[in-house]
N, C-alpha and C. Protein backbone atom coordinates (compact mmCIF):
# COMPACT_ATOMS: atom_id res chain seq x y z
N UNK A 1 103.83 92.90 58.35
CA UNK A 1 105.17 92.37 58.24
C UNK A 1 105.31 91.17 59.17
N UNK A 2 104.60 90.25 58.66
CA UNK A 2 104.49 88.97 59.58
C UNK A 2 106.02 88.05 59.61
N UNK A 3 106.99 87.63 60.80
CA UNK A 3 107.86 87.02 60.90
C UNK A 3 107.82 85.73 61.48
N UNK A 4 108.87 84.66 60.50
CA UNK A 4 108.40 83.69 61.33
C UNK A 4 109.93 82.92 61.59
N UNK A 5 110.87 82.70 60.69
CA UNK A 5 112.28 82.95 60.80
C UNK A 5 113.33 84.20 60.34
N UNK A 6 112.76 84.59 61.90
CA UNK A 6 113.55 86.10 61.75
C UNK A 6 115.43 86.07 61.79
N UNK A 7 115.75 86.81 61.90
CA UNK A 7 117.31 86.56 61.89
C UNK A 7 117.69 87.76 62.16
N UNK A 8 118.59 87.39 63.49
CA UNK A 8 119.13 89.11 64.39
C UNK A 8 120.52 88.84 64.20
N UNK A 9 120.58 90.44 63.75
CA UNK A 9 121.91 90.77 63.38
C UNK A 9 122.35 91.35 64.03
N UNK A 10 123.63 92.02 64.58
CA UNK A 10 124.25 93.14 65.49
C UNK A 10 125.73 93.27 64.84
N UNK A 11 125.19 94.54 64.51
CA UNK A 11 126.89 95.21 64.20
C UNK A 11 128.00 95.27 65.32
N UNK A 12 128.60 95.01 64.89
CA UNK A 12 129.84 94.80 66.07
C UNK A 12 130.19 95.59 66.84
N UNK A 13 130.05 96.85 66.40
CA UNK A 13 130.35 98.31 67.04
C UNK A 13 129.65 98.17 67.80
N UNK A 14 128.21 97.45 67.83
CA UNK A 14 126.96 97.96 69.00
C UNK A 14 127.54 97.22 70.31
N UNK A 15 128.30 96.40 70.41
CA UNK A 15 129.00 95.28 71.62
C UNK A 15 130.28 96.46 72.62
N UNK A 16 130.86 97.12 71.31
CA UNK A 16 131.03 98.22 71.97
C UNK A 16 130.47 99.52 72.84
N UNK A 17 129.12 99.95 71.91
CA UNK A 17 128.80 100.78 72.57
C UNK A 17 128.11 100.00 73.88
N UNK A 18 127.54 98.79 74.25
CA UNK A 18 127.01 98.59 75.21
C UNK A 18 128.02 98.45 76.18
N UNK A 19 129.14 98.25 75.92
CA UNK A 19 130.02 98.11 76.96
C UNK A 19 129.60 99.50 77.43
N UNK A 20 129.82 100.53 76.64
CA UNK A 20 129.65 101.82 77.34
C UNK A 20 128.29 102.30 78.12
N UNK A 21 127.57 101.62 78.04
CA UNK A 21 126.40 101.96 78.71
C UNK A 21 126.32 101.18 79.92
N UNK A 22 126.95 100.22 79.95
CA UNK A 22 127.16 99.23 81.12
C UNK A 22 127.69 99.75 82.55
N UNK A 23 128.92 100.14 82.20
CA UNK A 23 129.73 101.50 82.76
C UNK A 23 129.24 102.14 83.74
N UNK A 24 127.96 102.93 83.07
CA UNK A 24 127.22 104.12 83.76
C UNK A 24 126.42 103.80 84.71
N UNK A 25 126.05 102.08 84.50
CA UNK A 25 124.93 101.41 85.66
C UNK A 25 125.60 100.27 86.40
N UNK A 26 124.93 100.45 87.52
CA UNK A 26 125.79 99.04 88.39
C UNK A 26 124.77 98.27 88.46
N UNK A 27 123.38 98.32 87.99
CA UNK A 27 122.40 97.25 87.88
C UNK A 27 122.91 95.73 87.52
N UNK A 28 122.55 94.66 87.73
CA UNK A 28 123.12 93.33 87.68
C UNK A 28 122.16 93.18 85.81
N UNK A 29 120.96 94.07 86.03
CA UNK A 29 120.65 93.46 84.71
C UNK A 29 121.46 93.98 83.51
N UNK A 30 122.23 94.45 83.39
CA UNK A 30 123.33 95.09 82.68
C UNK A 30 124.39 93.95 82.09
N UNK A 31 124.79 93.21 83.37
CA UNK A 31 125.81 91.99 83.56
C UNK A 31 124.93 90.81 82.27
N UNK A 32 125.67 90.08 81.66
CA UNK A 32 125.15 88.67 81.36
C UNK A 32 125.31 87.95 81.80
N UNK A 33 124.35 86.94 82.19
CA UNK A 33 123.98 85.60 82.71
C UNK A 33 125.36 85.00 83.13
N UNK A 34 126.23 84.69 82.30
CA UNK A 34 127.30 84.08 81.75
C UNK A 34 128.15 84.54 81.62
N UNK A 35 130.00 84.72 82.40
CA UNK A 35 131.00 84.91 82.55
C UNK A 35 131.02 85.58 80.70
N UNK A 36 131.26 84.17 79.93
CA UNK A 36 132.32 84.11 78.51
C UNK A 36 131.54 84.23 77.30
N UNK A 37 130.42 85.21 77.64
CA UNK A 37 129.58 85.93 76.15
C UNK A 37 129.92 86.01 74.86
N UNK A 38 131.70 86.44 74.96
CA UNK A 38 132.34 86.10 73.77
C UNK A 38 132.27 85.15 72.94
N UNK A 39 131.91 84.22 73.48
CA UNK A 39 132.07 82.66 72.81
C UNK A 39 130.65 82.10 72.19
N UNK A 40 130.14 83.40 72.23
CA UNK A 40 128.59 82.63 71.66
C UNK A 40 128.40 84.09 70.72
N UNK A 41 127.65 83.38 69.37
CA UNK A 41 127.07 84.18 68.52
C UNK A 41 125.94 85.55 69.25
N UNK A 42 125.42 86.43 68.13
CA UNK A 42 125.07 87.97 68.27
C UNK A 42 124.04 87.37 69.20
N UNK A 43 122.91 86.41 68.52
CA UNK A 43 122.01 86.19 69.31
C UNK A 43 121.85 85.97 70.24
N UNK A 44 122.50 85.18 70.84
CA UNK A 44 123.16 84.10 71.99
C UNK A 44 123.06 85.09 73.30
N UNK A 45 123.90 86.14 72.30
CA UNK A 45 124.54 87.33 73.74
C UNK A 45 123.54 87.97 73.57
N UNK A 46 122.39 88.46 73.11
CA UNK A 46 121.59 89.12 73.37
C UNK A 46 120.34 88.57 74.41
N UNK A 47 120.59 87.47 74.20
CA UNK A 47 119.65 86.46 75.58
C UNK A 47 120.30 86.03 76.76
N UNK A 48 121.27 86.62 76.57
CA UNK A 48 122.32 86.32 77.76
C UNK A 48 122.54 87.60 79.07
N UNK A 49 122.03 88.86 78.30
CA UNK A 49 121.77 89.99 79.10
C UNK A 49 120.47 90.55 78.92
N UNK A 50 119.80 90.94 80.42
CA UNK A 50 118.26 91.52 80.69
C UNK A 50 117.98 91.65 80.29
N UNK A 51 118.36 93.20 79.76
CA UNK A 51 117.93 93.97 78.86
C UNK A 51 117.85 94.12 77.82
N UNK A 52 119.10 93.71 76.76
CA UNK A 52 119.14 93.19 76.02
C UNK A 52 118.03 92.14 75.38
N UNK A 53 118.04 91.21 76.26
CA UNK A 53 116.60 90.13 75.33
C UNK A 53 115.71 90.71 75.74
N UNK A 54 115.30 91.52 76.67
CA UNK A 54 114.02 92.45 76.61
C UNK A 54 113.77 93.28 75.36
N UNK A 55 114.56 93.34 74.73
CA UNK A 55 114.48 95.19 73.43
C UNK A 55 114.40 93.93 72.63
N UNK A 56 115.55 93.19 72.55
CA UNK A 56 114.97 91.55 71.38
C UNK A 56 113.85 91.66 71.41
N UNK A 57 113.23 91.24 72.72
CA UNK A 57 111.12 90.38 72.66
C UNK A 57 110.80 91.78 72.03
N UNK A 58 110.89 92.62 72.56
CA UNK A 58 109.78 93.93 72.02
C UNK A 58 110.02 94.28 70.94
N UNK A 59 111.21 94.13 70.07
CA UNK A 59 111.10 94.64 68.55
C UNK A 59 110.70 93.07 67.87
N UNK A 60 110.60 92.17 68.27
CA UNK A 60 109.83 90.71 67.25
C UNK A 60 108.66 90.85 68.25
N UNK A 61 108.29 90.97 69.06
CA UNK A 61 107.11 90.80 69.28
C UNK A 61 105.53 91.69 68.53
N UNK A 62 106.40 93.19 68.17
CA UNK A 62 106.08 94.47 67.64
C UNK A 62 105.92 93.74 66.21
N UNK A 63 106.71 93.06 65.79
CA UNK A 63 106.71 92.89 64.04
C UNK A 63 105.96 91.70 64.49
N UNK A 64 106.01 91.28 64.62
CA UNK A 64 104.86 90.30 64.78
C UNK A 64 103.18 90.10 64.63
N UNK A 65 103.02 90.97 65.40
CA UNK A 65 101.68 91.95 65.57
C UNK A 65 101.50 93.04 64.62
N UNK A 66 102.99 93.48 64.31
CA UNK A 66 102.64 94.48 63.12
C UNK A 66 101.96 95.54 63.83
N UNK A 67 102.85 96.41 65.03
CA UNK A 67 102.59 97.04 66.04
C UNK A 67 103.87 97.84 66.46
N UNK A 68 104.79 97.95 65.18
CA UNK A 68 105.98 98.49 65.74
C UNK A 68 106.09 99.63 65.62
N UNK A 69 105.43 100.33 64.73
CA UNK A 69 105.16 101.67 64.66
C UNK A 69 105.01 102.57 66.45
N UNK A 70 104.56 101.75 67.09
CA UNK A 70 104.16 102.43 68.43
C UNK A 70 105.08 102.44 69.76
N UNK A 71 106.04 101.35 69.44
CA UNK A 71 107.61 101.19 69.90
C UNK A 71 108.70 102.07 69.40
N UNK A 72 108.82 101.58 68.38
CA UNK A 72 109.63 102.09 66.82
C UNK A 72 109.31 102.97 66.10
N UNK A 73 109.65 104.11 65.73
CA UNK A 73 108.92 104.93 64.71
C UNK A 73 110.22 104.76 64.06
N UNK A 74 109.60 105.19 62.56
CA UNK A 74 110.72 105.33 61.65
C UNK A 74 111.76 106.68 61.46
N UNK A 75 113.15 106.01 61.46
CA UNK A 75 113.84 107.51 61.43
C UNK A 75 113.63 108.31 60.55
N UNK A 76 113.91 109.76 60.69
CA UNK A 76 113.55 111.06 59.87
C UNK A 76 113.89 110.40 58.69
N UNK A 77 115.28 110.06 58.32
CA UNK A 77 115.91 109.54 56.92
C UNK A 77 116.04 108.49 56.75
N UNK A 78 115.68 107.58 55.44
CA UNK A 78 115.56 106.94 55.39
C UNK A 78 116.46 106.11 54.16
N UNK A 79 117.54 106.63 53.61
CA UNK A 79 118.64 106.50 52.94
C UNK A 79 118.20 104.64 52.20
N UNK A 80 118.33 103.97 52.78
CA UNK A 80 117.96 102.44 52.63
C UNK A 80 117.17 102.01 52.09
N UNK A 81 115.58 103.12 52.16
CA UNK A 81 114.62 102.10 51.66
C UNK A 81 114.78 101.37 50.28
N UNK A 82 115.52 101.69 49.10
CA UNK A 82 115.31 101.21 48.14
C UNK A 82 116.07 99.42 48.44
N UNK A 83 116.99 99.45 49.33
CA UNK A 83 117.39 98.04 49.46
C UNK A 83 116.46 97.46 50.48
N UNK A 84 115.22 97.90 50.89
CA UNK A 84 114.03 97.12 51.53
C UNK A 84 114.39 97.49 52.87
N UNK A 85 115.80 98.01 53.68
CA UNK A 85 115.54 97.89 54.89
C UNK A 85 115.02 99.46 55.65
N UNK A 86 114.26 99.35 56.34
CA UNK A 86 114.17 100.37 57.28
C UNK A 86 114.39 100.52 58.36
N UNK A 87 114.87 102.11 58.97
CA UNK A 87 115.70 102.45 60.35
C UNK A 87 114.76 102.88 61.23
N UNK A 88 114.79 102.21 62.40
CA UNK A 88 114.34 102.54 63.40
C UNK A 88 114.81 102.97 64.24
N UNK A 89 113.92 103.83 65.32
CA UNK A 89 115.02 104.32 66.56
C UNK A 89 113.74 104.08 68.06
N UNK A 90 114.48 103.77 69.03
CA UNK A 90 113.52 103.44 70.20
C UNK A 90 114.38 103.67 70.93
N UNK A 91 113.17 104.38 71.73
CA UNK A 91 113.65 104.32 73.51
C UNK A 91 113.06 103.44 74.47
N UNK A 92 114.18 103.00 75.25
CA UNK A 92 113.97 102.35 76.11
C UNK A 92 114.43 102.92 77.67
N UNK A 93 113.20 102.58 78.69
CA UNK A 93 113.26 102.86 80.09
C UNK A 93 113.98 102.09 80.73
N UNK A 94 114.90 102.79 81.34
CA UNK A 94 115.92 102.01 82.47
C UNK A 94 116.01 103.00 84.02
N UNK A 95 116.34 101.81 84.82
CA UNK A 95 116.27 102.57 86.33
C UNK A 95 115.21 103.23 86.42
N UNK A 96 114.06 103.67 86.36
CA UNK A 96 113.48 104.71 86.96
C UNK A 96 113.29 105.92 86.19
N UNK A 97 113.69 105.77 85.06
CA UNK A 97 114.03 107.18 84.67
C UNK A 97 113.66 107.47 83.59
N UNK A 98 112.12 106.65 82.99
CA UNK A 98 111.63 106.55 82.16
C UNK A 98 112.55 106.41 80.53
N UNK A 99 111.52 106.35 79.53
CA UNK A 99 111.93 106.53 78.18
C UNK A 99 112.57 107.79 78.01
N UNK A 100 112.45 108.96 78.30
CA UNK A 100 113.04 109.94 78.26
C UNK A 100 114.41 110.08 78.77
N UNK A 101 114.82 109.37 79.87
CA UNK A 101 116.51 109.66 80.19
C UNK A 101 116.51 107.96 79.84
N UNK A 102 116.15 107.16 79.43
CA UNK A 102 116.89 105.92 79.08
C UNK A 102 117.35 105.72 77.75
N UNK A 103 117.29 104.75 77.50
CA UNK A 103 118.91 103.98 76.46
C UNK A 103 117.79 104.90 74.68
N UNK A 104 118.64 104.67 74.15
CA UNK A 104 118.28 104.82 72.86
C UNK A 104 118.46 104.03 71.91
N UNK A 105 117.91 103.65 71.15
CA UNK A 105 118.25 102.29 70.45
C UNK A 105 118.03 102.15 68.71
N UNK A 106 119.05 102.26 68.13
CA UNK A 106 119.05 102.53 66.83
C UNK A 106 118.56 101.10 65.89
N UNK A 107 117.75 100.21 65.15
CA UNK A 107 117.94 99.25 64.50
C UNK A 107 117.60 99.41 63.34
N UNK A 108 118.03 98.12 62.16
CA UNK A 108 116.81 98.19 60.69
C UNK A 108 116.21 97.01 61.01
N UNK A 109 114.99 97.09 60.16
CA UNK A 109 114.72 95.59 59.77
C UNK A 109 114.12 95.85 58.54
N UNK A 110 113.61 94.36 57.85
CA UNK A 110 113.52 94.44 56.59
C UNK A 110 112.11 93.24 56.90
N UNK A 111 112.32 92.50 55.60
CA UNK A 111 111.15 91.45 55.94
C UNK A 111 111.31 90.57 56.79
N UNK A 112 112.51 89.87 57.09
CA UNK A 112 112.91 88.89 57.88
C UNK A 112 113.78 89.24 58.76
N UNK A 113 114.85 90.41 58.75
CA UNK A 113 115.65 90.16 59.26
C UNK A 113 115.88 91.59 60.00
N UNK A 114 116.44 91.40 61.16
CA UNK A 114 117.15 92.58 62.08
C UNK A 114 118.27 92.70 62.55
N UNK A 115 118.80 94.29 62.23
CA UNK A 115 119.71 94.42 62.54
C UNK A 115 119.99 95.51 63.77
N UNK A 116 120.38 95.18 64.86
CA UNK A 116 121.01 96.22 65.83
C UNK A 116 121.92 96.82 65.60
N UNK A 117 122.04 98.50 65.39
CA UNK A 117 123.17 98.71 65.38
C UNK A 117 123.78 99.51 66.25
N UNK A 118 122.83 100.66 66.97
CA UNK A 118 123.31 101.29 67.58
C UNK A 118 122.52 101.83 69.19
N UNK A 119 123.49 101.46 70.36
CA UNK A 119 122.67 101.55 71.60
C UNK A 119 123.18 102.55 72.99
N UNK A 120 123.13 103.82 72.88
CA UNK A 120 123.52 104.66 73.78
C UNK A 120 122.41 104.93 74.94
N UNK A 121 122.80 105.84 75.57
CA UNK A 121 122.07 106.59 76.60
C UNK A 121 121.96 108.19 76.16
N UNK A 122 121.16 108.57 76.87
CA UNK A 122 120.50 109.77 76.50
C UNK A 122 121.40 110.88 76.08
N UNK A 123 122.77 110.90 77.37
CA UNK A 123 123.63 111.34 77.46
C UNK A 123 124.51 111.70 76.42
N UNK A 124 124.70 110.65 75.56
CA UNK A 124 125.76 109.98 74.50
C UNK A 124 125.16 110.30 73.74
N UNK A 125 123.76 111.02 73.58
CA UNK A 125 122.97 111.83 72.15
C UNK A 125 123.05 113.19 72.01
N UNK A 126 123.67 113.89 72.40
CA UNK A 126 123.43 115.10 72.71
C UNK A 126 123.51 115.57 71.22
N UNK A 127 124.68 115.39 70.26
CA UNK A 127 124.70 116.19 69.24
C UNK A 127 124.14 114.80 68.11
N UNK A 128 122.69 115.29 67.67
CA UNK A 128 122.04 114.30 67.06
C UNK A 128 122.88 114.25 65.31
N UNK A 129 123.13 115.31 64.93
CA UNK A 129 124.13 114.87 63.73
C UNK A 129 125.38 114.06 63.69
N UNK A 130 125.72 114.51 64.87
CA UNK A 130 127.32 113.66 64.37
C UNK A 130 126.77 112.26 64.74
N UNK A 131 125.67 112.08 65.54
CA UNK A 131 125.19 110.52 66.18
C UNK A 131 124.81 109.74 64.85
N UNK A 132 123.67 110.71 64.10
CA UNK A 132 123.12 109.92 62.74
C UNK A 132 124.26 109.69 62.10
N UNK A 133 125.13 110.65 61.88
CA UNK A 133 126.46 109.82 61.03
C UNK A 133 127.17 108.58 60.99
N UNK A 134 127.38 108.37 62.56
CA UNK A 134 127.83 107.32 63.25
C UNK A 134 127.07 106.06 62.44
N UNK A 135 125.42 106.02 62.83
CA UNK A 135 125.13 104.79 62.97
C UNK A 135 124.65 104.43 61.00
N UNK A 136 124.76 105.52 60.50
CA UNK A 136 124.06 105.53 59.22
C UNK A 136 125.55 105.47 58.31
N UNK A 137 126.97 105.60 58.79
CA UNK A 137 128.35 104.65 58.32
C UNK A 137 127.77 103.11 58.38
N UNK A 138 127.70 102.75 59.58
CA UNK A 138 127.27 101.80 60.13
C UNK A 138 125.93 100.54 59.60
N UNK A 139 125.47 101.30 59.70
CA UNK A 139 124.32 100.45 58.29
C UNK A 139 124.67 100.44 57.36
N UNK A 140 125.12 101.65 56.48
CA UNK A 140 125.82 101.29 55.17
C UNK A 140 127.12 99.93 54.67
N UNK A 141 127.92 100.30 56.11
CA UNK A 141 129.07 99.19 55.98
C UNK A 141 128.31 97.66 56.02
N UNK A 142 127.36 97.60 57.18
CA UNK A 142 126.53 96.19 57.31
C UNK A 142 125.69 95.78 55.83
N UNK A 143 125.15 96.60 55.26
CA UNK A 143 124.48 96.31 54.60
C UNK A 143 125.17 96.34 52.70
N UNK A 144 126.24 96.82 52.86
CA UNK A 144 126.68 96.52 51.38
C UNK A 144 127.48 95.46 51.32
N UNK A 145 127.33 94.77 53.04
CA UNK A 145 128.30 93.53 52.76
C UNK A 145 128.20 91.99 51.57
C-alpha cells in the first residue's frame, strides 16, 4: 500500500476526545506549539502537537514501508471493507507507562487516505463495546459523507 499523496483526515469528535486526554497529563508535549490551533486545518494541528505528529509519522511511515500490520493491527470488525477502508487500532506509549497503560488510537485508511477518529487512554476503554460503538457511529457518519 505504497503512499505518495496521502491525505489526513480527523473526525471532529477526535479534537474532542484529545482535549480529554490532555487533562490527565501536564506533559508540555500534550500542549501545541501554537496558542490558536483552531485556525489551522486537521493537519496543521496534528503537527502542531508532539504527540500527535508522532502517531502521524508512524502510521505514514508504516504504510509506506507497508509495515503497518506491526503498529496497527486490524480491528476484530471490519464493517467497511467493502467501501475499501480499513480500521485500525494502536497503542501508543506515553510517560513511562508503556503501550499498555498509554493512549489508544482508533484510525481507517484506505489507499490514499487517513482518517483519525478516535484517541483515548487506557482508562476511557474499559467497556470495549460501548467504545466500538462510539467510534464505528463515527466512521460511518465520516465516511457516508
Amino acid at each position: 500500500m505504497k503512499t505518495t499523496n496521502t491525505s489526513i483526515n480527523v473526525h471532529p469528535q477526535f479534537w474532542k476526545d484529545w482535549k480529554t486526554v490532555k487533562k490527565r497529563f501536564k506533559s508540555t508535549l500534550f500542549r501545541p506549539i501554537l496558542s490558536d490551533v483552531d485556525n489551522y486545518n486537521d493537519e496543521e494541528r496534528l503537527e502542531l502537537t508532539p504527540h500527535l505528529k508522532a502517531i502521524k509519522n508512524i502510521v505514514l511511515n508504516t504504510m509506506n514501508e507497508e509495515i503497518i500490520d506491526s503498529i496497527a493491527p486490524k480491528h476484530s470488525r471490519q464493517p467497511f471493507l467493502s467501501s475499501g477502508w480499513v480500521i485500525r487500532k494502536m497503542r501508543y506509549a506515553i510517560n513511562n507507562r508503556g503501550k499498555r497503560g498509554g493512549l489508544r488510537i482508533i484510525f481507517c485508511i484506505n489507499e490514499k487516505d487517513i482518517l483519525f477518529v478516535f484517541i483515548a487512554t487506557k482508562n476511557d476503554c474499559d467497556d470495549e463495546r460501548k467504545l466500538e460503538k462510539v467510534f464505528l457511529k463515527r466512521i460511518n457518519e465520516y465516511i457516508s459523507i
